[in-house]
Protein backbone atom coordinates (compact mmCIF):
# COMPACT_ATOMS: atom_id res chain seq x y z
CA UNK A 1 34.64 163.39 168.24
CA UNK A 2 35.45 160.03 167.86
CA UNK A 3 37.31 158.09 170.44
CA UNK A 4 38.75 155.63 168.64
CA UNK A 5 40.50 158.11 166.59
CA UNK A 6 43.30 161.26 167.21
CA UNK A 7 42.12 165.02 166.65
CA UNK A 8 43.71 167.33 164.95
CA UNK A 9 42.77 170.85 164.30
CA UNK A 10 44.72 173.03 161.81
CA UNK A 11 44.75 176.50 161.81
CA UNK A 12 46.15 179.35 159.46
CA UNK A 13 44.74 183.08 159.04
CA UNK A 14 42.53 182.60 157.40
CA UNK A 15 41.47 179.15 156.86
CA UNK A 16 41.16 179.50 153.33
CA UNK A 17 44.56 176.94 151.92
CA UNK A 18 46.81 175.61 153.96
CA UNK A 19 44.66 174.13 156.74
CA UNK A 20 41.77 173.31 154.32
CA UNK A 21 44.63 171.11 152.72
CA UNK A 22 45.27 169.69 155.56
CA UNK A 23 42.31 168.91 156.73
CA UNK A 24 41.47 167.38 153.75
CA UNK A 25 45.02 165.33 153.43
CA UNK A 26 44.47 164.14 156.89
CA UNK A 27 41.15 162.92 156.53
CA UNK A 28 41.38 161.29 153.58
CA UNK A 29 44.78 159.18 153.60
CA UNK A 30 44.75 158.47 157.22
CA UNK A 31 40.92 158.72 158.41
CA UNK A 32 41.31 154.96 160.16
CA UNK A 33 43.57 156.91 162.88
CA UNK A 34 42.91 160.31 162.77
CA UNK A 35 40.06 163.39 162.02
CA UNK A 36 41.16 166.29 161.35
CA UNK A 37 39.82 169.58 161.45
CA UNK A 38 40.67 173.10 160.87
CA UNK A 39 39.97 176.69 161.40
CA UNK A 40 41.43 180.24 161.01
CA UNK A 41 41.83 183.19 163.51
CA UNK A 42 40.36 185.23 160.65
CA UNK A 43 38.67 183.17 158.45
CA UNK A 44 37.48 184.08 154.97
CA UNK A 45 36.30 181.60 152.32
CA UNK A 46 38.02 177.91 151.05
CA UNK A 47 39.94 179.37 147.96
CA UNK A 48 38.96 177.82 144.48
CA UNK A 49 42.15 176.77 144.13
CA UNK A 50 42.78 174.79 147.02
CA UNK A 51 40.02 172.97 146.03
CA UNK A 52 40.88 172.55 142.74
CA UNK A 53 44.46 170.83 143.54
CA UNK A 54 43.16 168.63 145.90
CA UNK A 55 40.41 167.54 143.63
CA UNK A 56 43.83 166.72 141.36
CA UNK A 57 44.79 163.92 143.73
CA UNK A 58 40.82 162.45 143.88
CA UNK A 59 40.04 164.35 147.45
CA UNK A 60 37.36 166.54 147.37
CA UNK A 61 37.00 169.61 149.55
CA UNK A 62 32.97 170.29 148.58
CA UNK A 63 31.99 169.66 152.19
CA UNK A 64 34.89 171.89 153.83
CA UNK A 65 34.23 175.89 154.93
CA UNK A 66 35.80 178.19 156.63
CA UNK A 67 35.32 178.35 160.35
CA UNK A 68 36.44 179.80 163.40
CA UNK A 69 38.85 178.93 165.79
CA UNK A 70 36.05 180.16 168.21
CA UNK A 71 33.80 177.07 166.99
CA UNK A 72 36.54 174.67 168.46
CA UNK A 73 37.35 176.24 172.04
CA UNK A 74 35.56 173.99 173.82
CA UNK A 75 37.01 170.98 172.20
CA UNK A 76 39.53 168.76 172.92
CA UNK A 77 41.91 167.91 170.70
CA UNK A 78 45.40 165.35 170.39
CA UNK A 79 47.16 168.07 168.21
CA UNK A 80 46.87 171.58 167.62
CA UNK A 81 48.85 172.72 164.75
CA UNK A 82 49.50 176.38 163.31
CA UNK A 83 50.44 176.75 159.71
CA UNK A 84 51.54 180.45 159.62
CA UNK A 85 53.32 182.43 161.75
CA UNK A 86 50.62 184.57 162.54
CA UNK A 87 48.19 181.89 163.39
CA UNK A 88 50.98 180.56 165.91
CA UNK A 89 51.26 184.14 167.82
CA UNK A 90 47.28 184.65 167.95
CA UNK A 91 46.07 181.00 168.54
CA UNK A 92 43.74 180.53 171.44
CA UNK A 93 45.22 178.26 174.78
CA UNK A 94 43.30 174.91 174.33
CA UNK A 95 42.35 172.60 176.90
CA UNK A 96 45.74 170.64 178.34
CA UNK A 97 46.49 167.20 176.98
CA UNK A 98 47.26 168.28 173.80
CA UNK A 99 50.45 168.34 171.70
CA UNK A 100 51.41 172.24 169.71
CA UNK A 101 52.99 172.13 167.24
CA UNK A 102 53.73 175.04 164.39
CA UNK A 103 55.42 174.21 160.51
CA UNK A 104 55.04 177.69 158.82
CA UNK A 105 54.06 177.19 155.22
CA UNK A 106 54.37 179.79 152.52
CA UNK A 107 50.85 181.14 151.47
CA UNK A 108 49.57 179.80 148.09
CA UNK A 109 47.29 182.40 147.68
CA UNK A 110 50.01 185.36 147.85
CA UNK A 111 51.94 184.09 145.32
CA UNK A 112 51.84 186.01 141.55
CA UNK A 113 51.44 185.04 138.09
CA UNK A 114 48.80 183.74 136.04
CA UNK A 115 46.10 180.87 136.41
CA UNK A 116 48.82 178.11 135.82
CA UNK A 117 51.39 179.64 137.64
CA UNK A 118 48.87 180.40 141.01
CA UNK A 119 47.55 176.33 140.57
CA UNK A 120 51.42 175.54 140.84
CA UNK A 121 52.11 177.24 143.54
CA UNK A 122 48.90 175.58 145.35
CA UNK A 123 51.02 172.03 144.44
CA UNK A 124 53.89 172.94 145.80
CA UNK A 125 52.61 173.85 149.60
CA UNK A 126 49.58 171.05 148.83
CA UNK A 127 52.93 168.74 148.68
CA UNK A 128 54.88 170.15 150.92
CA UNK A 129 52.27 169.44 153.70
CA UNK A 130 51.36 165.93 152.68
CA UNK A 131 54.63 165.09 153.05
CA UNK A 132 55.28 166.98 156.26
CA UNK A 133 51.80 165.58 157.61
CA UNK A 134 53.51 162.18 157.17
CA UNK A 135 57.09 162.10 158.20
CA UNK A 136 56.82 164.95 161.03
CA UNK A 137 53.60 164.14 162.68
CA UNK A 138 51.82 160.82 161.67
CA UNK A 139 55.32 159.13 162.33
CA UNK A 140 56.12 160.70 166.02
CA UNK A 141 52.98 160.04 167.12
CA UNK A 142 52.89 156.43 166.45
């Protein structure tokens, strides 16, 4: 990891959405301070659709996959922050020095409807974490 920098590590279920988003939001508007990673306690796959809404906002999520919390538990990280509620009851113990922190999000990927309505709801929670990235952690931490 790079010293110069904060770590993060975001982690969800199934590291699929909401912790590929904010991976992604993380490293790409505020990569000068911070790197971000993320992982799931289950993980799957990066949903299509996560991918497609960041894409919408010119950051692209080719690179990301799913991964493990397991790959991270001999890191060390600045922040460890759960997404879900079930990622904050099963997440590991990391190393001390760090900073927990958990902002449930609703899961994109649950929601109903067709194509447009599904990409919508993928907005909403892709928002709703850019914007809680910013005021609730980026700010305290400065």
């Amino acid at each position: 990891m790079d010293s110069e920098r904060k770590t993060i590590l975001f982690v969800c279920t199934h590291n699929a959405a909401r912790s590929q988003m904010a991976e992604a939001i993380v490293n790409h508007l505020y990569r000068d301070r911070y790197q971000a990673y993320s992982a799931g306690t289950e993980p799957t796959e990066v949903h299509p659709f996560a991918r497609r809404v960041m894409a919408e906002l010119g950051m692209d999520m080719g690179r990301q996959r799913s991964k493990s919390i397991e790959e991270f538990s001999s890191r060390d990280f600045d922040w460890v922050v759960t997404l879900c509620n079930h990622a904050r009851e099963t997440c590991p113990v990391f190393p001390a020095g760090y900073k927990r922190v958990h902002m449930g999000f609703e899961d994109p990927a649950a929601a109903e409807g067709d194509e447009e309505e599904m990409l919508e709801s993928f907005r909403t929670v892709r928002d709703e974490i850019r914007d809680w990235i910013d005021g609730a952690i980026l700010r305290t931490d400065e």
